[in-house]
C-alpha atoms as a PDB file:
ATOM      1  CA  UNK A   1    -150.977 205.326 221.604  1.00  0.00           C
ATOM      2  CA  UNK A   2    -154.528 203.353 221.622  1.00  0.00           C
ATOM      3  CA  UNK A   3    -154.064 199.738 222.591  1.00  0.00           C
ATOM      4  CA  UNK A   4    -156.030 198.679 218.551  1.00  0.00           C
ATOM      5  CA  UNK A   5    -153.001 200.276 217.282  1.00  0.00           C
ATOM      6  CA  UNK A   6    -150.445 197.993 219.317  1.00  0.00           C
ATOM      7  CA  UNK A   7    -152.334 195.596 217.927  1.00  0.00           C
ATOM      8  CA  UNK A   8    -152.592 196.354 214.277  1.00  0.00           C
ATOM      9  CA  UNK A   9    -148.737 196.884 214.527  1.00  0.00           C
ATOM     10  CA  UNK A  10    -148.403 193.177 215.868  1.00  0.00           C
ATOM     11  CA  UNK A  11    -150.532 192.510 213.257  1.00  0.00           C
ATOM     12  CA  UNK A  12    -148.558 193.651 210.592  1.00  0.00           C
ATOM     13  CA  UNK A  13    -145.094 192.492 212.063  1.00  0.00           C
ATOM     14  CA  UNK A  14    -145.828 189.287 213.746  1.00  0.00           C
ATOM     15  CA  UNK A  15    -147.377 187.093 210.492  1.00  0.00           C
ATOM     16  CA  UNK A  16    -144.482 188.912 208.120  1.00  0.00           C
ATOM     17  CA  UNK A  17    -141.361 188.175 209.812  1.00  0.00           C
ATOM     18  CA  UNK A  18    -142.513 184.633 209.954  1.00  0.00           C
ATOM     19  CA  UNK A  19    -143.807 184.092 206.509  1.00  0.00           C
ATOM     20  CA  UNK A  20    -140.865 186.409 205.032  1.00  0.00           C
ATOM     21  CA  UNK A  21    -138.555 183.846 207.015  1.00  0.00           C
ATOM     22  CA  UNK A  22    -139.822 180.969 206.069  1.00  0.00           C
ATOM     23  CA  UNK A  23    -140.923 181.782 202.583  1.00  0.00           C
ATOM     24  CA  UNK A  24    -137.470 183.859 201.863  1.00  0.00           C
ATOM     25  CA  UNK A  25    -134.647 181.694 203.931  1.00  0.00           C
ATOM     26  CA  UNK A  26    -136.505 178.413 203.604  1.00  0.00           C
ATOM     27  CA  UNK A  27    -139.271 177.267 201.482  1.00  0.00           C
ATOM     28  CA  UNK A  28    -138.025 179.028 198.680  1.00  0.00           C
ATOM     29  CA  UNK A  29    -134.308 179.423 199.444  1.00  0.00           C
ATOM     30  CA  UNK A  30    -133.363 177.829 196.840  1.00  0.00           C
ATOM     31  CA  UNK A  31    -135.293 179.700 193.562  1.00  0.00           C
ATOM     32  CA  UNK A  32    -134.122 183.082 195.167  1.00  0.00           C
ATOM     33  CA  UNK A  33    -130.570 181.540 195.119  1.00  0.00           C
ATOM     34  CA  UNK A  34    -131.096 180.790 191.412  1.00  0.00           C
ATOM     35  CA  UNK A  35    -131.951 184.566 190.825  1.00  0.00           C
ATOM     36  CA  UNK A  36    -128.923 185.457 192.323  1.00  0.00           C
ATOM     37  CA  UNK A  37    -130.315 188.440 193.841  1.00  0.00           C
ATOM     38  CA  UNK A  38    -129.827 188.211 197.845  1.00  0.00           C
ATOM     39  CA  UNK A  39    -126.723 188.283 199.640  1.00  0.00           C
ATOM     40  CA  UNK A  40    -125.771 184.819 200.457  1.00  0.00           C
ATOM     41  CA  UNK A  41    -126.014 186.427 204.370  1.00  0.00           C
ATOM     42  CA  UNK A  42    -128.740 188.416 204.728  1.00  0.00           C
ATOM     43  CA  UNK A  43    -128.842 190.874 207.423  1.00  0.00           C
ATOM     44  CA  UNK A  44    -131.735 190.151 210.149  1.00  0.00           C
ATOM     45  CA  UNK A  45    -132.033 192.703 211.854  1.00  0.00           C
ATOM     46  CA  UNK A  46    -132.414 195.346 208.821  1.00  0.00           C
ATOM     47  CA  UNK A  47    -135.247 192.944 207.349  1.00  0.00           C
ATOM     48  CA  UNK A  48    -136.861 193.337 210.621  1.00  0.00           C
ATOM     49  CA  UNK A  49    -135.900 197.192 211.174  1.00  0.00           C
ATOM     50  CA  UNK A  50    -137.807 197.649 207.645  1.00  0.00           C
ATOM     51  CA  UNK A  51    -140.993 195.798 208.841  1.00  0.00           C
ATOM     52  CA  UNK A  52    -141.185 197.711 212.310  1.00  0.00           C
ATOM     53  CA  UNK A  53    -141.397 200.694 210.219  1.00  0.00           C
ATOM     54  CA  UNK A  54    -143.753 199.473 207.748  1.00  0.00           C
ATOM     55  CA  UNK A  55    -145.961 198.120 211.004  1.00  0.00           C
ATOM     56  CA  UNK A  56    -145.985 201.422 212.286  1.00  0.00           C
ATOM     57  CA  UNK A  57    -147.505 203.308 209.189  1.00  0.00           C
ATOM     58  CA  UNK A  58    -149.831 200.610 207.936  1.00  0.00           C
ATOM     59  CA  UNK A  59    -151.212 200.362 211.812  1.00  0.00           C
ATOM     60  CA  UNK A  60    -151.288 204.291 211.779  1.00  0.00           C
ATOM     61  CA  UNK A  61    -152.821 204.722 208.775  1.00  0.00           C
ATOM     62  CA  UNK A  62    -155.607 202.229 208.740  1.00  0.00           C
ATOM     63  CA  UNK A  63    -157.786 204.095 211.049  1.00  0.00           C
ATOM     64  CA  UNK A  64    -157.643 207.023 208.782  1.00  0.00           C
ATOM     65  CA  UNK A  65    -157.895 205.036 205.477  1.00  0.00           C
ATOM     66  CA  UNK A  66    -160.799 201.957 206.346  1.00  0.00           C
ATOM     67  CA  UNK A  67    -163.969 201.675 208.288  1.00  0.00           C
ATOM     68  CA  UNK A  68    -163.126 200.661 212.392  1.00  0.00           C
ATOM     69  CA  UNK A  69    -167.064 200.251 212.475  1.00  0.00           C
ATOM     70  CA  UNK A  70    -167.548 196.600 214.037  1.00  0.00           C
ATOM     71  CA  UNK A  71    -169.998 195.696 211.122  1.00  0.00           C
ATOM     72  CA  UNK A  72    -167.289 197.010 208.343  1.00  0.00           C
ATOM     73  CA  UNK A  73    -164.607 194.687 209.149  1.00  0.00           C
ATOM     74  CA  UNK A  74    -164.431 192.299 206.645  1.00  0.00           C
ATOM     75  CA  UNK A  75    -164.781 195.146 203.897  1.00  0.00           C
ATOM     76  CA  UNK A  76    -161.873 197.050 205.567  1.00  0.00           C
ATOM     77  CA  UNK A  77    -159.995 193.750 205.283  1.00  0.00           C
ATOM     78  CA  UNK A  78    -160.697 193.517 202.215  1.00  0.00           C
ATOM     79  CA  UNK A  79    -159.582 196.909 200.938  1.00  0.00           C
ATOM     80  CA  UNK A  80    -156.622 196.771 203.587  1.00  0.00           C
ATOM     81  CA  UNK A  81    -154.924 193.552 201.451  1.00  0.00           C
ATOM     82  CA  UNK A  82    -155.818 195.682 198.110  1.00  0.00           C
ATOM     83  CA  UNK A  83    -154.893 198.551 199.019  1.00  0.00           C
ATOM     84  CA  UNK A  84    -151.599 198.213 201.771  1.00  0.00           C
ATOM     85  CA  UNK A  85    -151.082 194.939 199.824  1.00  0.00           C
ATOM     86  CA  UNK A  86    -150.170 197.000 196.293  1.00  0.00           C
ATOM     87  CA  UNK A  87    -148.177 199.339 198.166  1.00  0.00           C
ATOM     88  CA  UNK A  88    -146.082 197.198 199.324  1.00  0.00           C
ATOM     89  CA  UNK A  89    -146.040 195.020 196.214  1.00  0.00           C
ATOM     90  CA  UNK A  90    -144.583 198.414 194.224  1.00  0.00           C
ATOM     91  CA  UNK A  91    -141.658 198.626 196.433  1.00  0.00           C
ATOM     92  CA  UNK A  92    -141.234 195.053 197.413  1.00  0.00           C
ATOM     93  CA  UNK A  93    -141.198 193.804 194.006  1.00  0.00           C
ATOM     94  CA  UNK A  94    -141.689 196.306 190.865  1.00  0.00           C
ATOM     95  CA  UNK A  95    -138.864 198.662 192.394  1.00  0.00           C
ATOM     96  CA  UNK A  96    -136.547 195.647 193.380  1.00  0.00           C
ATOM     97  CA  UNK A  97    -136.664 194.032 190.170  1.00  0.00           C
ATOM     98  CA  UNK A  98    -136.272 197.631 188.426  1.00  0.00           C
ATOM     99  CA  UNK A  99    -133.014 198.145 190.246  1.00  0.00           C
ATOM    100  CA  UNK A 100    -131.556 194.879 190.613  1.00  0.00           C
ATOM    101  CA  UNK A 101    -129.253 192.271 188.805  1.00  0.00           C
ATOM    102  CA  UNK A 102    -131.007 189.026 188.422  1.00  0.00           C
ATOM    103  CA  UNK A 103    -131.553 185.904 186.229  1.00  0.00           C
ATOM    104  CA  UNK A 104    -134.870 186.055 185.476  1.00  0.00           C
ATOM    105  CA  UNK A 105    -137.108 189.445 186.292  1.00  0.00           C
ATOM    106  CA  UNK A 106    -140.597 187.528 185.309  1.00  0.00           C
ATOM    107  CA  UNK A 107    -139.445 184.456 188.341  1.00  0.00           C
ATOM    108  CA  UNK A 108    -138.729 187.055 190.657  1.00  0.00           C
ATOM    109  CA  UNK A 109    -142.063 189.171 189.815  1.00  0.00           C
ATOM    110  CA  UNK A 110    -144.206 185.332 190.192  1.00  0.00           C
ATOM    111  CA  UNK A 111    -142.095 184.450 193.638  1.00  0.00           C
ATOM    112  CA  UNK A 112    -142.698 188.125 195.510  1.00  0.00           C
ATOM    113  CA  UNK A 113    -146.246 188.442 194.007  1.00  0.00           C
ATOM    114  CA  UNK A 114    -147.417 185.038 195.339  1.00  0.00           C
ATOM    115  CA  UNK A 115    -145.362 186.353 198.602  1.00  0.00           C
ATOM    116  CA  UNK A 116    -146.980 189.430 198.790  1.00  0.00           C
ATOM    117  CA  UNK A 117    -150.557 187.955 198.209  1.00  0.00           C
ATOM    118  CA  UNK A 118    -149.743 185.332 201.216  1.00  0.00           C
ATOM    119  CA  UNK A 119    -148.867 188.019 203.647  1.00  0.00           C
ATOM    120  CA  UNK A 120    -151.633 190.596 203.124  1.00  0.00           C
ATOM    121  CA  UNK A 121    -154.467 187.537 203.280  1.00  0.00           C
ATOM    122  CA  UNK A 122    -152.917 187.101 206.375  1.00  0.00           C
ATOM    123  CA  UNK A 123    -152.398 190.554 207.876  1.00  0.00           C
ATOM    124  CA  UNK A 124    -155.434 192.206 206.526  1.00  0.00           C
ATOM    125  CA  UNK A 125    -157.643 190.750 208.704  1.00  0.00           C
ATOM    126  CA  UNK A 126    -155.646 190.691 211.494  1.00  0.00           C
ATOM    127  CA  UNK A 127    -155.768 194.681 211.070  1.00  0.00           C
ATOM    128  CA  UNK A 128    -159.271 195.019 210.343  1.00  0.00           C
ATOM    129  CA  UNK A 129    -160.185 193.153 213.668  1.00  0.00           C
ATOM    130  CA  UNK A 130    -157.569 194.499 215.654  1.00  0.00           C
ATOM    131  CA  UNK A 131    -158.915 198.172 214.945  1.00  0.00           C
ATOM    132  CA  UNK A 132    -162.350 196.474 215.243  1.00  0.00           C
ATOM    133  CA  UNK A 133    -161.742 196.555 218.534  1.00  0.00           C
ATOM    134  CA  UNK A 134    -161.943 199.582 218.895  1.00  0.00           C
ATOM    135  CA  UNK A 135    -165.105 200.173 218.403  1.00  0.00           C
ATOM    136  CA  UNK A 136    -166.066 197.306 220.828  1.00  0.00           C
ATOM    137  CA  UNK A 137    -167.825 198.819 224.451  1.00  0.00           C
END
């Protein structure tokens, strides 16, 4: 594998596990334990399983989806957030709150959605330049 996607997958995993940590275990520990819809134990190493896998098709994919063209960055960032942002916004939040018990579906759709928003401004870019790189002599 080319080193831009070793980084792209850092990208992706690196910024998420510590915002999901913080944001999920910490900052907003409390309003998740309100919805009653985590396990009051929640099982690490799955979490990060999940976002290993999601690192390696988002860094996989972005190549074949966006621009790696040096000058195209920031528009490949952009579309990156929209577009690997919404994807994981349907299964991290519309599916979760389809499927599961909790107290209030509309809290748990504002909480994940500013969540999701959060992470992709921060991986996005981190993509786009990392398979910037690429390009670079």
């Amino acid at each position: 594998m080319k080193k831009p996607f070793w980084l792209a997958f850092l990208a992706y995993v690196v910024p998420t596990f510590a915002t999901g940590f913080v944001w999920h275990l910490v900052a907003f520990h409390d309003a998740y334990a309100r919805l009653g819809i985590y396990r009051p134990d929640p099982i690490i190493p799955f979490g990060l399983g999940s976002m290993l896998v999601q690192a390696a098709c988002f860094a996989w994919a972005y190549p074949r989806l966006f621009s790696t063209a040096r000058a195209d960055w920031r528009r490949s960032a952009a579309w990156t957030g929209l577009f690997f942002g919404g994807l994981s916004w349907s299964f991290t939040s519309i599916a979760v709150a389809a499927k599961h018990p909790m107290s209030s579906v509309p809290d748990y759709l504002a909480i994940e959605t500013a969540y999701t928003a959060v992470q992709f401004l921060l991986v996005a870019p981190l993509m786009a330049l990392a398979w910037r790189e690429a390009r670079t002599p």
